[in-house]
PDB file of N, CA and C in Angstrom:
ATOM      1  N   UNK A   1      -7.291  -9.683  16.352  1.00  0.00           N
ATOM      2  CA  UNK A   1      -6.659  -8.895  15.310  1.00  0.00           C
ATOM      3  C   UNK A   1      -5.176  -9.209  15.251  1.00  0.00           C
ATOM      4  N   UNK A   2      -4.814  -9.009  14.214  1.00  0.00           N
ATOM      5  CA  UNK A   2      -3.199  -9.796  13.930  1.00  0.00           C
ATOM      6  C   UNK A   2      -2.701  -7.910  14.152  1.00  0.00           C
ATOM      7  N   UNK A   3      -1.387  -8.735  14.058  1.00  0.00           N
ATOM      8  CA  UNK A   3      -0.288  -7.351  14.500  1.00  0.00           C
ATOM      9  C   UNK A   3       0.958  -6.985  13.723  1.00  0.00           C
ATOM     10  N   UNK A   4       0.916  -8.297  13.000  1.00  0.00           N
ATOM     11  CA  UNK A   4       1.881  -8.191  11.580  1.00  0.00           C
ATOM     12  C   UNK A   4       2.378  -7.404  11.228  1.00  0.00           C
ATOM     13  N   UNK A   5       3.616  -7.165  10.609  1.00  0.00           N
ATOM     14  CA  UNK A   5       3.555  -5.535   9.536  1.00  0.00           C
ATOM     15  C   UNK A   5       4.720  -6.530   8.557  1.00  0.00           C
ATOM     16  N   UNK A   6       4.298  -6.152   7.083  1.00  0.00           N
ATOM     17  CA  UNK A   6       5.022  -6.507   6.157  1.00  0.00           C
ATOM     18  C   UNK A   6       5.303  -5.318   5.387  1.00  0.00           C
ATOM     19  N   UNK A   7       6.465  -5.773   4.183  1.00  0.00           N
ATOM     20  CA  UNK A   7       6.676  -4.269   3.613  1.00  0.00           C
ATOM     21  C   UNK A   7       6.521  -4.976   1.952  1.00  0.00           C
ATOM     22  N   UNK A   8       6.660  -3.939   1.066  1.00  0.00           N
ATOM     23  CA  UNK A   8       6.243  -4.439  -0.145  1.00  0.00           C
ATOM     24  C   UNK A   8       7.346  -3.021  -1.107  1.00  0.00           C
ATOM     25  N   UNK A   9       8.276  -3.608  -1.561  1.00  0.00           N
ATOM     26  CA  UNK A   9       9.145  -2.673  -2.328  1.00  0.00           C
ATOM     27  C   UNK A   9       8.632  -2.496  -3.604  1.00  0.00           C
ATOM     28  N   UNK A  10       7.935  -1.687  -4.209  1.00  0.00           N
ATOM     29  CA  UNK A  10       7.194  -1.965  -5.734  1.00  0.00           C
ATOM     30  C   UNK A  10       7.937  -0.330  -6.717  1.00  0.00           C
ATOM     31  N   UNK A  11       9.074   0.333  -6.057  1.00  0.00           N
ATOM     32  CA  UNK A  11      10.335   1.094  -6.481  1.00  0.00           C
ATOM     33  C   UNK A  11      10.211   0.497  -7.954  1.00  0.00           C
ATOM     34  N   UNK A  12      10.124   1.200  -8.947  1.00  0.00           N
ATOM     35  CA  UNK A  12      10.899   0.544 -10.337  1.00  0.00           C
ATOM     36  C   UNK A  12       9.826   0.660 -11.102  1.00  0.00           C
ATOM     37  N   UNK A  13       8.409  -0.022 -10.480  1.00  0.00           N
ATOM     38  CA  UNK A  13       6.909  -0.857 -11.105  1.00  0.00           C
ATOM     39  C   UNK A  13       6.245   0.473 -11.959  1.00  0.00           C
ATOM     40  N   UNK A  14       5.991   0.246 -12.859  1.00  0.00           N
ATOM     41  CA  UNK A  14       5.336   0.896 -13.622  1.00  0.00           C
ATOM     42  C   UNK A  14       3.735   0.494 -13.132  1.00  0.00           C
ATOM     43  N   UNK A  15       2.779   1.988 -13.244  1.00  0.00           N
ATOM     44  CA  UNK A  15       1.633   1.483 -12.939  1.00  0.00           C
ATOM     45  C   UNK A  15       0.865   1.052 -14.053  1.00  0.00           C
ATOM     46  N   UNK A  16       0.132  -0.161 -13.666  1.00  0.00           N
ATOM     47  CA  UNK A  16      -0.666   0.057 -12.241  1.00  0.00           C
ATOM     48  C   UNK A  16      -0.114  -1.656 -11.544  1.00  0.00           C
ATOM     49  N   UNK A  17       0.751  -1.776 -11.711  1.00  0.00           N
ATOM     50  CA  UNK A  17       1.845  -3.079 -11.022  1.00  0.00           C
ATOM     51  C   UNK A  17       1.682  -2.588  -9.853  1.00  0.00           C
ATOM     52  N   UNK A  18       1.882  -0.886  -8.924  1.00  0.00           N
ATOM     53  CA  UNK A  18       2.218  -1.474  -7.006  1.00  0.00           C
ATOM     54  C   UNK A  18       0.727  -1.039  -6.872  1.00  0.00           C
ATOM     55  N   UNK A  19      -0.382  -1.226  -7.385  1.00  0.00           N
ATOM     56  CA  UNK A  19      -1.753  -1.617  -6.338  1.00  0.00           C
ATOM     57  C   UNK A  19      -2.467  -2.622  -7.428  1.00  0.00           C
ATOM     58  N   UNK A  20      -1.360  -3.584  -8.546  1.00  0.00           N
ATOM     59  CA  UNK A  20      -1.970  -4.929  -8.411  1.00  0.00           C
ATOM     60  C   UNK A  20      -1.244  -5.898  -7.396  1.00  0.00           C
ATOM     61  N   UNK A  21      -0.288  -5.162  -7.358  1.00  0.00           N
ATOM     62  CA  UNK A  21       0.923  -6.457  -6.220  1.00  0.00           C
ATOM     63  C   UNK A  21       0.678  -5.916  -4.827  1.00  0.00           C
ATOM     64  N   UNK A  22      -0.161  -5.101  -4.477  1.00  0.00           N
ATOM     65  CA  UNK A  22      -0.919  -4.298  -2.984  1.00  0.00           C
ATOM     66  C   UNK A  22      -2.019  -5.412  -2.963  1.00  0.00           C
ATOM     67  N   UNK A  23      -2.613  -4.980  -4.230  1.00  0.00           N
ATOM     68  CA  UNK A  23      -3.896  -6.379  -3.609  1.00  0.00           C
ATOM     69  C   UNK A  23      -3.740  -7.623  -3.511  1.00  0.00           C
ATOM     70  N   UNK A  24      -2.694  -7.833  -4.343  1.00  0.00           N
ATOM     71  CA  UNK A  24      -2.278  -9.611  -3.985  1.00  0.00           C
ATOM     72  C   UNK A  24      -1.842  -9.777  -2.578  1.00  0.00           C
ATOM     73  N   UNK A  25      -0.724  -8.730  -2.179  1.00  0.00           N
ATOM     74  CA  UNK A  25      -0.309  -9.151  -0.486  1.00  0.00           C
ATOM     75  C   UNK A  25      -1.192  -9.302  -0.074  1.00  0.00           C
ATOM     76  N   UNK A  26      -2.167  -7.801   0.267  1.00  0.00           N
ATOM     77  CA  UNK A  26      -3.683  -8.121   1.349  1.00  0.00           C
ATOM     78  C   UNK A  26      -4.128  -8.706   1.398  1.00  0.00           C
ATOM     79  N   UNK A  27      -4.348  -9.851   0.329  1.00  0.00           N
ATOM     80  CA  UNK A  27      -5.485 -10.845   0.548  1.00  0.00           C
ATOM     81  C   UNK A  27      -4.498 -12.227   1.409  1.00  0.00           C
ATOM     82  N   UNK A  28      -3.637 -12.021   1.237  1.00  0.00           N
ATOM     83  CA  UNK A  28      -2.608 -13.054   2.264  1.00  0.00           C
ATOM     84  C   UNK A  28      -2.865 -12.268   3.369  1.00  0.00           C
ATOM     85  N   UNK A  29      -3.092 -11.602   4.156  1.00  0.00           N
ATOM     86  CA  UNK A  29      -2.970 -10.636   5.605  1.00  0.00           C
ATOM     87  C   UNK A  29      -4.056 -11.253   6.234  1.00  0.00           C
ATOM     88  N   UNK A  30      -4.088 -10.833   7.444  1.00  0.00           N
ATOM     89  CA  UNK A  30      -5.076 -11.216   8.275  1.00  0.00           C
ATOM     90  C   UNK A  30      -5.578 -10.164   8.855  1.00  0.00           C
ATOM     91  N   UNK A  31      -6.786  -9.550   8.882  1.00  0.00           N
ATOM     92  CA  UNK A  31      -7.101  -8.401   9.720  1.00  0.00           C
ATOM     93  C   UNK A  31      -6.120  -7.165  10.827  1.00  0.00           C
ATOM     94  N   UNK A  32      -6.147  -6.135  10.664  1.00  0.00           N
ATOM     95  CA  UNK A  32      -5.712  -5.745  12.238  1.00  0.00           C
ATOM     96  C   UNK A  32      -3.718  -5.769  11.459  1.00  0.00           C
ATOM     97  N   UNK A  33      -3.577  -6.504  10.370  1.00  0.00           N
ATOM     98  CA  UNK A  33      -2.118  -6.478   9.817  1.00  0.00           C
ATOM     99  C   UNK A  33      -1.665  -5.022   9.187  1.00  0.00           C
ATOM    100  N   UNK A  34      -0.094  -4.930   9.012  1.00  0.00           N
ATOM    101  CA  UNK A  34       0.019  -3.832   8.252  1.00  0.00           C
ATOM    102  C   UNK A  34       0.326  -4.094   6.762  1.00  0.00           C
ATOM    103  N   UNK A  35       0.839  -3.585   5.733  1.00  0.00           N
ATOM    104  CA  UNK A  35       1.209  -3.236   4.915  1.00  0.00           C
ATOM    105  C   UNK A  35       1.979  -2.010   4.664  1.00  0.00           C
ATOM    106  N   UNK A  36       3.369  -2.243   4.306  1.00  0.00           N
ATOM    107  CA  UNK A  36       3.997  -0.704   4.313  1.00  0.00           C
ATOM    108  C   UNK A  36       4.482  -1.334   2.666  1.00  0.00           C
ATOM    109  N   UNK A  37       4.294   0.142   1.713  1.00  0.00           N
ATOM    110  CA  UNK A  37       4.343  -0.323   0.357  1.00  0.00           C
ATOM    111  C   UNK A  37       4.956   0.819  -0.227  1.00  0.00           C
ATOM    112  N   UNK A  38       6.527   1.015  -0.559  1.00  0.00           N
ATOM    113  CA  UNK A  38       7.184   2.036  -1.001  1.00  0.00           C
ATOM    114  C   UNK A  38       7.164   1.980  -2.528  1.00  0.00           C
ATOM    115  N   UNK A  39       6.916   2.956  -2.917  1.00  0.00           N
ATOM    116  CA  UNK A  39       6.210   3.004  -4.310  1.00  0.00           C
ATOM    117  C   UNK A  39       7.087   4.156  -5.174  1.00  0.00           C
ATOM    118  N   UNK A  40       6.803   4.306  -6.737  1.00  0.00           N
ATOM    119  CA  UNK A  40       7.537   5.758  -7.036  1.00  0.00           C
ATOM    120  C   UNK A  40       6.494   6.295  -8.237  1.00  0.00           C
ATOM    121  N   UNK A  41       5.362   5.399  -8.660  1.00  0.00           N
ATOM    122  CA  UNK A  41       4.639   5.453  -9.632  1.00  0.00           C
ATOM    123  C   UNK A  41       3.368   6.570  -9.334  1.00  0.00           C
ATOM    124  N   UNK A  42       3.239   7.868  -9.715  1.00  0.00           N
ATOM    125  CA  UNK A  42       2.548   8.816  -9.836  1.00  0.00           C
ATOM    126  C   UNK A  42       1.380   8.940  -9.481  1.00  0.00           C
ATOM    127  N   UNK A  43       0.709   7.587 -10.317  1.00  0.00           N
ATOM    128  CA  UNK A  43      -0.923   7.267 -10.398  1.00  0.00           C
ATOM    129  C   UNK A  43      -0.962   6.573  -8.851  1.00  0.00           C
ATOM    130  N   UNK A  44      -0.446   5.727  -8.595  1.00  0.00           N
ATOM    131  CA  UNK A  44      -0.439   5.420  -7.404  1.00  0.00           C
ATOM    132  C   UNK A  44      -0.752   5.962  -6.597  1.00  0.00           C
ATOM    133  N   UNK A  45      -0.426   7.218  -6.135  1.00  0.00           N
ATOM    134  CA  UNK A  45      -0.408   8.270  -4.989  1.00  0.00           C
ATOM    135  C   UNK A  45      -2.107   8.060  -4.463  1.00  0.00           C
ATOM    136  N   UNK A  46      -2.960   8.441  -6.160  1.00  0.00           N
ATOM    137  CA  UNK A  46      -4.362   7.933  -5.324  1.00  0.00           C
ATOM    138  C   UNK A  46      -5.184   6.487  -5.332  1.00  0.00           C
ATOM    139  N   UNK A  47      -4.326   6.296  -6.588  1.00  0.00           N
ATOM    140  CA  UNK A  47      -5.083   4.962  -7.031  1.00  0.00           C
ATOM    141  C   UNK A  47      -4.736   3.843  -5.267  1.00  0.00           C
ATOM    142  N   UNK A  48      -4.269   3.872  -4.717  1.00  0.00           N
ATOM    143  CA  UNK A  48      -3.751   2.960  -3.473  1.00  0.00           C
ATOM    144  C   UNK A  48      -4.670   3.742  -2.547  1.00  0.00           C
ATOM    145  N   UNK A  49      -4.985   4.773  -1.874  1.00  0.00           N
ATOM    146  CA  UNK A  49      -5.525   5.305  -1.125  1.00  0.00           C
ATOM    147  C   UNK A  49      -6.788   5.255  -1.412  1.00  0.00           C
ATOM    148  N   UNK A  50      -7.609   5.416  -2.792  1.00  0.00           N
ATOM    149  CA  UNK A  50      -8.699   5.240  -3.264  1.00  0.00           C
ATOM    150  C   UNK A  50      -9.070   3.543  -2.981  1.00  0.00           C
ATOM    151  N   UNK A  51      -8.467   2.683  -3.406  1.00  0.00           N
ATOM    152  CA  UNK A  51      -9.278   1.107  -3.482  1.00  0.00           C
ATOM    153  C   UNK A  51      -8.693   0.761  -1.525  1.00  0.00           C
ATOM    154  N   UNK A  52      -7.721   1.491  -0.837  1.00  0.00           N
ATOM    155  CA  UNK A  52      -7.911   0.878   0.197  1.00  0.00           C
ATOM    156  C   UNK A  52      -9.457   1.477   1.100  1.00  0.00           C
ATOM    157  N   UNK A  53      -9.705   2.531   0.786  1.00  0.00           N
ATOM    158  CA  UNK A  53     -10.687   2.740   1.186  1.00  0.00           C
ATOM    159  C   UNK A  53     -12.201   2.255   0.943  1.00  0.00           C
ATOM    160  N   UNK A  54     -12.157   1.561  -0.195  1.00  0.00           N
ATOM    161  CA  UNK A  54     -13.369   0.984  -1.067  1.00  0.00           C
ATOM    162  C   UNK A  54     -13.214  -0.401  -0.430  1.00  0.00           C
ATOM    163  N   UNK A  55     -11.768  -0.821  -0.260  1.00  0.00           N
ATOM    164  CA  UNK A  55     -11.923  -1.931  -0.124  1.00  0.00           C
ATOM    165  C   UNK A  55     -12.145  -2.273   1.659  1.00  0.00           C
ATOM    166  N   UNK A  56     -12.050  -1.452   2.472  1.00  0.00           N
ATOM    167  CA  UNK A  56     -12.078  -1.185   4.025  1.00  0.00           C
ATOM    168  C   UNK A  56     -11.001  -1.206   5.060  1.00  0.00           C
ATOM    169  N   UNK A  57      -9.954  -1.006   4.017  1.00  0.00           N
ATOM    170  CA  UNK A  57      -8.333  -1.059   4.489  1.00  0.00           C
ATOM    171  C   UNK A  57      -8.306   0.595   5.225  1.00  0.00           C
ATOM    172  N   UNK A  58      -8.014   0.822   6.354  1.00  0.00           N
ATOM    173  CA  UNK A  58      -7.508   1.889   7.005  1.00  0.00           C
ATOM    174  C   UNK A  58      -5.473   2.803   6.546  1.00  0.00           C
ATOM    175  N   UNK A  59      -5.581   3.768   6.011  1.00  0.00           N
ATOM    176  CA  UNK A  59      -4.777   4.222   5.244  1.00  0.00           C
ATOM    177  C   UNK A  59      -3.740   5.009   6.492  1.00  0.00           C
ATOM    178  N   UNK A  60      -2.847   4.559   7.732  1.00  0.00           N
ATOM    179  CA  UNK A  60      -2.402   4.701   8.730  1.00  0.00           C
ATOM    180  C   UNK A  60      -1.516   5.852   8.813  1.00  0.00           C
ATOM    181  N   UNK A  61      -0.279   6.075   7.130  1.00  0.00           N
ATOM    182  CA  UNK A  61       0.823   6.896   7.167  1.00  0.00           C
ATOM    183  C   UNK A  61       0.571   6.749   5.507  1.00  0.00           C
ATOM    184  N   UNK A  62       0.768   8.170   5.192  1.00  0.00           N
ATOM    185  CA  UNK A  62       1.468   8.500   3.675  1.00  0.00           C
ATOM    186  C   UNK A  62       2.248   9.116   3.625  1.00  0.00           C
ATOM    187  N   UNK A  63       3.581   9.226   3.044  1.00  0.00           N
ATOM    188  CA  UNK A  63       4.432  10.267   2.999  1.00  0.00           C
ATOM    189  C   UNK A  63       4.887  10.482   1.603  1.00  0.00           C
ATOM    190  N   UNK A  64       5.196  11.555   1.768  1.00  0.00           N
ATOM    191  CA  UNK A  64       6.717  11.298   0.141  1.00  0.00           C
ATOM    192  C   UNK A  64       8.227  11.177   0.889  1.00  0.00           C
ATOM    193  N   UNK A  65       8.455  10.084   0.409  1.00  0.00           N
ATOM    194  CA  UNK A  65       9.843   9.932   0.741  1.00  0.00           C
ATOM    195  C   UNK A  65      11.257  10.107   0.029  1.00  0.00           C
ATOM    196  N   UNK A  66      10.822  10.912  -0.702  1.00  0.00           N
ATOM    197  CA  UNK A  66      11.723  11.472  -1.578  1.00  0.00           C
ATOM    198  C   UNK A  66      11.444  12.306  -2.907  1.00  0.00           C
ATOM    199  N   UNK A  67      12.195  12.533  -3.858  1.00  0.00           N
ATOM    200  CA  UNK A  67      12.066  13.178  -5.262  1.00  0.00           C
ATOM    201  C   UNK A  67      11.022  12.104  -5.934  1.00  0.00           C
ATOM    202  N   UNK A  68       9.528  12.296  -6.109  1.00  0.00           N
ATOM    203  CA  UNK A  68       9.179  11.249  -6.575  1.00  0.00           C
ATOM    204  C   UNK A  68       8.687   9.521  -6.332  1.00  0.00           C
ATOM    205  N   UNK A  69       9.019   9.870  -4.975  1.00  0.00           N
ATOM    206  CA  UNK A  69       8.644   8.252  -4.863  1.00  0.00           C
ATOM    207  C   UNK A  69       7.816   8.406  -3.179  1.00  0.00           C
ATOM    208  N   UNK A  70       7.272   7.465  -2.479  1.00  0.00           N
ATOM    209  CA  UNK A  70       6.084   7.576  -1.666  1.00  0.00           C
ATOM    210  C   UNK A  70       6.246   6.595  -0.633  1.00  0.00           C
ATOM    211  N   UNK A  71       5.964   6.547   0.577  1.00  0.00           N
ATOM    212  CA  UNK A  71       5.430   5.287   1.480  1.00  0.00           C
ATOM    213  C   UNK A  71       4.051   5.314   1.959  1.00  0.00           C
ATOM    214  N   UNK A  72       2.698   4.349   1.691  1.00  0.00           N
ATOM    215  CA  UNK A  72       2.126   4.364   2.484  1.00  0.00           C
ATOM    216  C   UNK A  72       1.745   3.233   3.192  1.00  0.00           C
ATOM    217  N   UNK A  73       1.439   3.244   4.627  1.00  0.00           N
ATOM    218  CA  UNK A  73       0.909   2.575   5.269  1.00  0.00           C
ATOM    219  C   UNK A  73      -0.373   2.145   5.350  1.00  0.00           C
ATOM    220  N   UNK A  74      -0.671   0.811   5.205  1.00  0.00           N
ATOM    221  CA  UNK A  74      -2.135   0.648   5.176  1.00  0.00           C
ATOM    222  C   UNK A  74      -2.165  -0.373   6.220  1.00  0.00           C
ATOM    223  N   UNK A  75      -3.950  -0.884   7.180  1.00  0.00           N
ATOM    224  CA  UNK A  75      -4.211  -1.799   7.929  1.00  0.00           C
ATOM    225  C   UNK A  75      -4.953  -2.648   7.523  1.00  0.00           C
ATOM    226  N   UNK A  76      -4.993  -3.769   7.602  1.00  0.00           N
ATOM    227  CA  UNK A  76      -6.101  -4.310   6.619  1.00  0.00           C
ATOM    228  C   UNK A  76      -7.440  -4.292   7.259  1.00  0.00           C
ATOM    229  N   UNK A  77      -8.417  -3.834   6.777  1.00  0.00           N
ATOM    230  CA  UNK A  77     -10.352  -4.165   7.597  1.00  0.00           C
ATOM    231  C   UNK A  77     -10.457  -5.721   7.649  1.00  0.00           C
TER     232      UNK A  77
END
C-alpha cells in the first residue's frame, strides 16, 4: 500500500469541476494513497463522499473549514 498524500485546491471551481478533477487525481494514485481536496462548492459536500464510496475510496476526514468552503480527506481502495 502506498503512503502518499497529495492535496488538490479546487477553491473557486464551480460544480461539478472538484469531483471531476477528484476523479482525475485518483486514478493517478496508487492504493493505500491520500487525497486531501479543499473545496467551496455546495453540491460537493455529498456529491465527493457519495462516488468515493461507490467508487471504494475510504472517506478519512471531512470538515468545514470555514464560511462555506470544506476539506475532505479521502484513501484510495
Amino acid at each position: 500500500m502506498g503512503g502518499g498524500s497529495y492535496a488538490l485546491d479546487s477553491l473557486g471551481a464551480v460544480c461539478p469541476f472538484p469531483l471531476i478533477e477528484a476523479k482525475d487525481v485518483m486514478t493517478t494514485l496508487e492504493p493505500g494513497e491520500r487525497l486531501v481536496i479543499d473545496f467551496d462548492c455546495t453540491q460537493a459536500t455529498e456529491a465527493i463522499p457519495h462516488w468515493a464510496a461507490e467508487d471504494g475510496h475510504e472517506v478519512l476526514d471531512f470538515r468545514e473549514k470555514g464560511e462555506a468552503s470544506w476539506q475532505i480527506t479521502l484513501r484510495k481502495g
